[in-house]
N, C-alpha and C. Protein backbone atom coordinates (compact mmCIF):
# COMPACT_ATOMS: atom_id res chain seq x y z
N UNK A 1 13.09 73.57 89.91
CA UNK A 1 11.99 73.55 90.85
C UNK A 1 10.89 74.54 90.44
N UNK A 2 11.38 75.52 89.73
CA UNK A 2 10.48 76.52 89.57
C UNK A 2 9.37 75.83 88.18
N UNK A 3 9.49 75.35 87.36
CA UNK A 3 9.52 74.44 86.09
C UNK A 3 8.14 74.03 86.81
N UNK A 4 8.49 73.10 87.82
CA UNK A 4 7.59 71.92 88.64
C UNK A 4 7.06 72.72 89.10
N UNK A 5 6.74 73.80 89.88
CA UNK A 5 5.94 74.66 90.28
C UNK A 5 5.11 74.87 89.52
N UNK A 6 5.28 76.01 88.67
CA UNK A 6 4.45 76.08 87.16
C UNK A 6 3.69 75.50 86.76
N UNK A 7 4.15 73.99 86.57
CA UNK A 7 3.25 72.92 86.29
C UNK A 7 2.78 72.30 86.80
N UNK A 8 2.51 72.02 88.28
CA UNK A 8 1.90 71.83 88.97
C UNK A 8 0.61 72.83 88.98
N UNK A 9 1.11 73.95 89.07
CA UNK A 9 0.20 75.09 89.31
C UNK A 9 -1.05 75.12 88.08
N UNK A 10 -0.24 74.68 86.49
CA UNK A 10 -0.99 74.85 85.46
C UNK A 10 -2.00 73.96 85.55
N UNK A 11 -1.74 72.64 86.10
CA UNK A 11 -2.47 71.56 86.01
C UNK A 11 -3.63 71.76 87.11
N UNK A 12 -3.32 72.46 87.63
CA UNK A 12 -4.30 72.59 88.92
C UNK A 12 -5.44 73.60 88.09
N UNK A 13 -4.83 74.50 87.69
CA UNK A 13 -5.76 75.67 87.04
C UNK A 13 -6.46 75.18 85.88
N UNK A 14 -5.78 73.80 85.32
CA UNK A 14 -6.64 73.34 84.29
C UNK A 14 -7.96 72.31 84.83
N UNK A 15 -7.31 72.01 85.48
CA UNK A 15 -8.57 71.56 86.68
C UNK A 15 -10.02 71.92 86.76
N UNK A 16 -9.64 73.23 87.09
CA UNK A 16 -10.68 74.23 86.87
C UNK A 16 -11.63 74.18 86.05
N UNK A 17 -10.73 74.14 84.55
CA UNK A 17 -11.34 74.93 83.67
C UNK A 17 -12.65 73.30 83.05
N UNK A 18 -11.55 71.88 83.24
CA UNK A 18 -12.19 70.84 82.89
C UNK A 18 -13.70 70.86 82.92
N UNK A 19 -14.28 69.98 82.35
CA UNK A 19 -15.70 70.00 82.58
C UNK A 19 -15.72 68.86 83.55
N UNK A 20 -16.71 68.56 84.63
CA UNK A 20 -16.71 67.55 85.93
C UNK A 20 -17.03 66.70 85.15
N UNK A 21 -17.85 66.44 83.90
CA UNK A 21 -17.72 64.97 83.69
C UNK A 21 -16.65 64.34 83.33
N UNK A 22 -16.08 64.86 82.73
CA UNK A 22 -14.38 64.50 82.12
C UNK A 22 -13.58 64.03 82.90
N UNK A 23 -13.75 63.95 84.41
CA UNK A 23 -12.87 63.62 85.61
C UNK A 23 -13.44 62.71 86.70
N UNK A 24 -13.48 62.05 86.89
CA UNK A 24 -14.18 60.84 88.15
C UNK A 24 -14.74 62.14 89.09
N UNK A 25 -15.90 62.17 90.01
CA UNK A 25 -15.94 62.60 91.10
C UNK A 25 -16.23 61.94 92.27
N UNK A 26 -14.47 62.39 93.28
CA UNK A 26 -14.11 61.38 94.20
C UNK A 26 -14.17 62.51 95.40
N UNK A 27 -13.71 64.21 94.63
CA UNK A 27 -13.56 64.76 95.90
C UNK A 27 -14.29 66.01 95.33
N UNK A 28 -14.33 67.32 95.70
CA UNK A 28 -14.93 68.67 95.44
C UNK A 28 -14.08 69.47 94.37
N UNK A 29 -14.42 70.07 93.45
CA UNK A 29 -13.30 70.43 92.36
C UNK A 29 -12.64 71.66 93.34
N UNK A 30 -12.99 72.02 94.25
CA UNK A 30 -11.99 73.59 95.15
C UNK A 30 -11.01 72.49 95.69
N UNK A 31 -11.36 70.85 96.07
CA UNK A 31 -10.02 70.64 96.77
C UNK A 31 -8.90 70.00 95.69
N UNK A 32 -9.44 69.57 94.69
CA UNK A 32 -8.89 68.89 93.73
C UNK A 32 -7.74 70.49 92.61
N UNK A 33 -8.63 71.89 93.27
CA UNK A 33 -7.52 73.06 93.02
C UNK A 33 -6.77 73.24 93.49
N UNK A 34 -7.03 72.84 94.77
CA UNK A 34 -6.26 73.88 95.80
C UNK A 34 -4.69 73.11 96.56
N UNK A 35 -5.40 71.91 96.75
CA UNK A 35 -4.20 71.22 97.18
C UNK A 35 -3.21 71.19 95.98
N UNK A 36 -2.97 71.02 95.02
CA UNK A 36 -1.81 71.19 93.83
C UNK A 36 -1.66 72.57 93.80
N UNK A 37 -2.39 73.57 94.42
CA UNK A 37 -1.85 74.84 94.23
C UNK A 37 -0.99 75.16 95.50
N UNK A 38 -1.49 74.67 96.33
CA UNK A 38 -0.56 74.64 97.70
C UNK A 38 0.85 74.17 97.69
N UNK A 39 0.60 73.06 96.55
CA UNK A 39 1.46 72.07 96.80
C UNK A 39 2.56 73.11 95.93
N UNK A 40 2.12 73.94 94.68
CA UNK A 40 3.39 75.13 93.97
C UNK A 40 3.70 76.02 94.76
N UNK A 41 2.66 76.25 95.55
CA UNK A 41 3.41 77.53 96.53
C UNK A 41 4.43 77.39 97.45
N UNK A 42 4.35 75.87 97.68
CA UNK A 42 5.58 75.48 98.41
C UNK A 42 7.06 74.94 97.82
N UNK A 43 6.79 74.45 96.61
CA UNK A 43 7.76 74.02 95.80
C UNK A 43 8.52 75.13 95.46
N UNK A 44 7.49 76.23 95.36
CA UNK A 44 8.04 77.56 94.80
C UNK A 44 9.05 78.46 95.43
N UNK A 45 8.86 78.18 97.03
CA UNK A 45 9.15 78.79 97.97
C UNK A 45 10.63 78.00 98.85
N UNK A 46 10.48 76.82 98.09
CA UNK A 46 11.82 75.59 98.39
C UNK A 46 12.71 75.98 97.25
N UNK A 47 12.04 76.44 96.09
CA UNK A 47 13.08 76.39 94.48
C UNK A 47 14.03 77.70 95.41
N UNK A 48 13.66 78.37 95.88
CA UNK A 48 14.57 79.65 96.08
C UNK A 48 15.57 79.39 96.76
N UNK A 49 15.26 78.13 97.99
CA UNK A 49 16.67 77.78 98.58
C UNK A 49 17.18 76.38 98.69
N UNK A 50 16.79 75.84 97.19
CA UNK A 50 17.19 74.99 96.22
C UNK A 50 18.28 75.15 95.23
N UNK A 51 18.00 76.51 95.21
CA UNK A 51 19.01 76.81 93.84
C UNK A 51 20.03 77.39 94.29
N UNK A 52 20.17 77.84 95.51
CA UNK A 52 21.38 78.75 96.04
C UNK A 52 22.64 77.59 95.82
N UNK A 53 23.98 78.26 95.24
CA UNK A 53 25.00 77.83 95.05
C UNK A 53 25.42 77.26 96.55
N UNK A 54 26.31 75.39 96.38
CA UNK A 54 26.80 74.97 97.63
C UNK A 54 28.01 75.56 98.16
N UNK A 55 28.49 75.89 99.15
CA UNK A 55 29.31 76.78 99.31
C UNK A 55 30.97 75.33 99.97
């Protein structure tokens, strides 16, 4: 989970860096960051009690 976080996160930050023509514009490049960054902070925050051993 943490993996998918990461990369989620990277892809978001590469986002960023893209140039706007290189990408359709459908929405604002802050939401086209932010929601995939949201979306690691939560994955990130599930990997922790994802990985705990089943008892």
């Amino acid at each position: 989970m943490y993996v998918l976080a990461g990369s989620v996160a990277a892809i978001a930050l590469v986002r960023l860096a893209v140039p706007s023509a290189d990408i359709p514009f459908t929405r604002s490049r802050a939401f086209n960051a932010l929601t995939p960054l949201a979306l690691a902070v939560i994955l990130g925050d599930f990997a922790n009690w994802g990985d705990t051993p089943a008892m």
